[in-house]
C-alpha atoms as a PDB file:
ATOM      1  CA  UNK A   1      86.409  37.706  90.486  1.00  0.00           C
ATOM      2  CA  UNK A   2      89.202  36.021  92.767  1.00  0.00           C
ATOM      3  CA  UNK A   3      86.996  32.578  92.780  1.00  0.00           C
ATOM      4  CA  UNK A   4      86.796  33.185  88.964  1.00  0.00           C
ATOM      5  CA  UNK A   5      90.821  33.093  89.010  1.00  0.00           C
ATOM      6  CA  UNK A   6      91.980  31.589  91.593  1.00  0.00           C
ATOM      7  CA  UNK A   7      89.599  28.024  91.314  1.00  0.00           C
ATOM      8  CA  UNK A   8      87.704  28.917  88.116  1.00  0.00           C
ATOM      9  CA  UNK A   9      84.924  29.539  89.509  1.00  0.00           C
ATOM     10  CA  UNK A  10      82.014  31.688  87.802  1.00  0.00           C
ATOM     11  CA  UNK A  11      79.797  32.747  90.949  1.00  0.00           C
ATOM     12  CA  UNK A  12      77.628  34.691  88.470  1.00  0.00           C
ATOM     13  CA  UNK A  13      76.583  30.902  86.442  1.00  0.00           C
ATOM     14  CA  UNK A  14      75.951  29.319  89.733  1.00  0.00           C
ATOM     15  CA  UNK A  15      73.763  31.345  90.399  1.00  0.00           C
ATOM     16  CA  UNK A  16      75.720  32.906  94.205  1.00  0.00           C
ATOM     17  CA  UNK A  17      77.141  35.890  93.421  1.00  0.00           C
ATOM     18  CA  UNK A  18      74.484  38.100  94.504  1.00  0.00           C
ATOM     19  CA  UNK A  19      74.110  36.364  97.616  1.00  0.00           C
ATOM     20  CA  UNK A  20      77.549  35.849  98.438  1.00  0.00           C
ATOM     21  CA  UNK A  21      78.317  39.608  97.945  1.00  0.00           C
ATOM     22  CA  UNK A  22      75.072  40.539 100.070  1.00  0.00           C
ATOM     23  CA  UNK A  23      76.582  38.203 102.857  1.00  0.00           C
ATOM     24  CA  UNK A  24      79.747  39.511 102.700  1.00  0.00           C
ATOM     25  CA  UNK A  25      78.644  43.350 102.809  1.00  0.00           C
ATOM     26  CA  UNK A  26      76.539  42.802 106.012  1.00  0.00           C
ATOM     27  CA  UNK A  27      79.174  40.661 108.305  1.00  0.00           C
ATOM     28  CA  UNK A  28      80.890  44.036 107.302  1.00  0.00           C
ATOM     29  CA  UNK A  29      78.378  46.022 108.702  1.00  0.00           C
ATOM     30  CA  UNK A  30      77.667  43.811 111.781  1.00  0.00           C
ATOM     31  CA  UNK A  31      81.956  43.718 112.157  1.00  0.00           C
ATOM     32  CA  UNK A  32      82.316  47.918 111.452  1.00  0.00           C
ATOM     33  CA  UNK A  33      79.235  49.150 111.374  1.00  0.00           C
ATOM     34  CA  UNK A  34      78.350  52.367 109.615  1.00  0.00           C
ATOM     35  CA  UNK A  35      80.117  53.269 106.827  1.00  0.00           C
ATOM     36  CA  UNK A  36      80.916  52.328 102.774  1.00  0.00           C
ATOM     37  CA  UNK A  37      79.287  48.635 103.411  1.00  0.00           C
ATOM     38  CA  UNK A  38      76.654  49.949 105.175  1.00  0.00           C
ATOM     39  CA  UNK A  39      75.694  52.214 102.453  1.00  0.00           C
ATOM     40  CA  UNK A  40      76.482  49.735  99.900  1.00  0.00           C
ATOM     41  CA  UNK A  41      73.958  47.253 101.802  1.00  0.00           C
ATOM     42  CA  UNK A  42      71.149  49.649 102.323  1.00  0.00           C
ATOM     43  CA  UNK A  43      71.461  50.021  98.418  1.00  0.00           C
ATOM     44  CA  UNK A  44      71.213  46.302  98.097  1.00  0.00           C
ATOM     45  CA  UNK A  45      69.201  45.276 100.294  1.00  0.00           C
ATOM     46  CA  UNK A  46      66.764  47.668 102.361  1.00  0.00           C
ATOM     47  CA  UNK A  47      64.821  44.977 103.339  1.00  0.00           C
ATOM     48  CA  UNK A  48      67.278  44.344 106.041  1.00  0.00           C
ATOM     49  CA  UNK A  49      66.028  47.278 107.781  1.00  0.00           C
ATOM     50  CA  UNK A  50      62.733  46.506 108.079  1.00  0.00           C
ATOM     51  CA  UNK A  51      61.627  44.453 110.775  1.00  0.00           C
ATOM     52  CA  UNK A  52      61.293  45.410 114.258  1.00  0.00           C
ATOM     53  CA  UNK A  53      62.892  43.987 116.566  1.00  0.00           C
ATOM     54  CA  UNK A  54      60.767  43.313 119.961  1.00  0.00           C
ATOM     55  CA  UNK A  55      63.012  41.300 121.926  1.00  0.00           C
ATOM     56  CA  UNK A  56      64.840  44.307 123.700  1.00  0.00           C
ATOM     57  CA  UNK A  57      63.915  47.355 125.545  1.00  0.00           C
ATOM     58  CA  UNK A  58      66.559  50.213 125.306  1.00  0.00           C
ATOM     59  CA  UNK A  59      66.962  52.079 128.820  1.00  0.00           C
ATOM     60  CA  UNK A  60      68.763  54.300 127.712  1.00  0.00           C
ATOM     61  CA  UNK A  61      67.194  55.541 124.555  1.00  0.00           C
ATOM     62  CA  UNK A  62      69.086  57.606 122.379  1.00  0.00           C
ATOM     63  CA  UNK A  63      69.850  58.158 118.462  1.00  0.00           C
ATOM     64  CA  UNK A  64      70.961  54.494 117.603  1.00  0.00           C
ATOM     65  CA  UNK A  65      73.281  53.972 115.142  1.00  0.00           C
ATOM     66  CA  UNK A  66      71.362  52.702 111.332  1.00  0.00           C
ATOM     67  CA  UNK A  67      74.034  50.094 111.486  1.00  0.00           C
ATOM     68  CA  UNK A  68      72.343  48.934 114.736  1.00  0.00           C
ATOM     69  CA  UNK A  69      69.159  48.203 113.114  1.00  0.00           C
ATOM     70  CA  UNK A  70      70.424  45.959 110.652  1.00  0.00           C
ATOM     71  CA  UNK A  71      68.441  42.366 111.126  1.00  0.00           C
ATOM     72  CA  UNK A  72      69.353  38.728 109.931  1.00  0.00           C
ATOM     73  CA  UNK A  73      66.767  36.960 109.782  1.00  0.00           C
ATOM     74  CA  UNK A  74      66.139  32.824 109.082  1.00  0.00           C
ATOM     75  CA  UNK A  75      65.199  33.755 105.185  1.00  0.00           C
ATOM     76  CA  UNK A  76      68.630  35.406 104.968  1.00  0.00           C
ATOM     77  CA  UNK A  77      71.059  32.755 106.568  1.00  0.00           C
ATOM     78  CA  UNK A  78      68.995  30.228 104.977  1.00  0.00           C
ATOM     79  CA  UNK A  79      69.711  32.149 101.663  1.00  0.00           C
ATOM     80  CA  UNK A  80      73.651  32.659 102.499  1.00  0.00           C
ATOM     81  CA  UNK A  81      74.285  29.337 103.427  1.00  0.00           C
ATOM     82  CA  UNK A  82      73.270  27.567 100.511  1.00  0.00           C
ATOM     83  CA  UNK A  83      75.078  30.331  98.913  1.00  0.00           C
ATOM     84  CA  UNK A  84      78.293  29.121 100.581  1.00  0.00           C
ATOM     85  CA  UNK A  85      77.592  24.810 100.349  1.00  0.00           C
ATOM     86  CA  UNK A  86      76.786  26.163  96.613  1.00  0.00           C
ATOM     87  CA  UNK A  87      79.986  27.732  96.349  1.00  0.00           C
ATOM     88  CA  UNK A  88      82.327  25.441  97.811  1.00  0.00           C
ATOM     89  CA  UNK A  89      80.514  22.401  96.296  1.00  0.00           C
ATOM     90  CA  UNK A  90      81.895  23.261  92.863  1.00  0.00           C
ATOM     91  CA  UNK A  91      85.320  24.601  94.867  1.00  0.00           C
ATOM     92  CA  UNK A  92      84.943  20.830  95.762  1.00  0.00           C
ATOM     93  CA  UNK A  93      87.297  18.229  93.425  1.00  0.00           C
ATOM     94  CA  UNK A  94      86.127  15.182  95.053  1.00  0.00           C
ATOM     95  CA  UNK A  95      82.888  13.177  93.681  1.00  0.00           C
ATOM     96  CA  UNK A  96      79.991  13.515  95.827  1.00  0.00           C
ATOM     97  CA  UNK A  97      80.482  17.246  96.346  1.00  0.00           C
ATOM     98  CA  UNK A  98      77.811  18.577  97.184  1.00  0.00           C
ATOM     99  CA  UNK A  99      76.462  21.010  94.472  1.00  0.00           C
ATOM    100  CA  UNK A 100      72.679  22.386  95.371  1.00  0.00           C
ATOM    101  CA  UNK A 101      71.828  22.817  99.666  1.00  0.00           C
ATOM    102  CA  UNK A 102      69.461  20.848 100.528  1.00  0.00           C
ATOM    103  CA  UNK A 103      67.354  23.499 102.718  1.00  0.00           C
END
């Protein structure tokens, strides 16, 4: 809505919002870990939870925290960054901007 506002514009007709707001809801999660993004997230997008990760042993195993699980992988930061060169392409007055990622 502020983007809407502030620099007209429409995240929903460039086709970003959803991504943006999934972005934005899990650097919450990864910043505060469980709690309302966190729920909101796992709502959004369970898929996030669904890999295992094999690149760690835990010594000391114990109940980890769900926010803890949460994993990034290439499809998603591929997917938010050409959310965000989408976005600021049309924030973008100058010609040339660039309007649609090219990954």
């Amino acid at each position: 809505r502020a983007a809407r506002e502030i620099a007209a514009i429409d995240v929903g007709a460039i086709g970003v919002a959803s991504d943006l707001h999934e972005m934005h809801l899990a650097a919450n999660v990864a910043r505060h870990g469980d709690g309302g993004a966190w729920t909101k997230l796992l709502a959004k997008a369970p898929q996030l939870w669904t890999r295992i990760s094999f690149d760690y042993h835990d010594i000391a195993p114990e109940p980890v925290p769900t926010s803890e699980e949460l994993r990034i992988g290439q499809d998603e930061l591929r997917r938010y960054a050409r959310a965000v060169v989408q976005f600021w392409g049309h924030a973008d007055p100058l010609p040339g901007a660039v309007l649609v990622a090219p990954y």
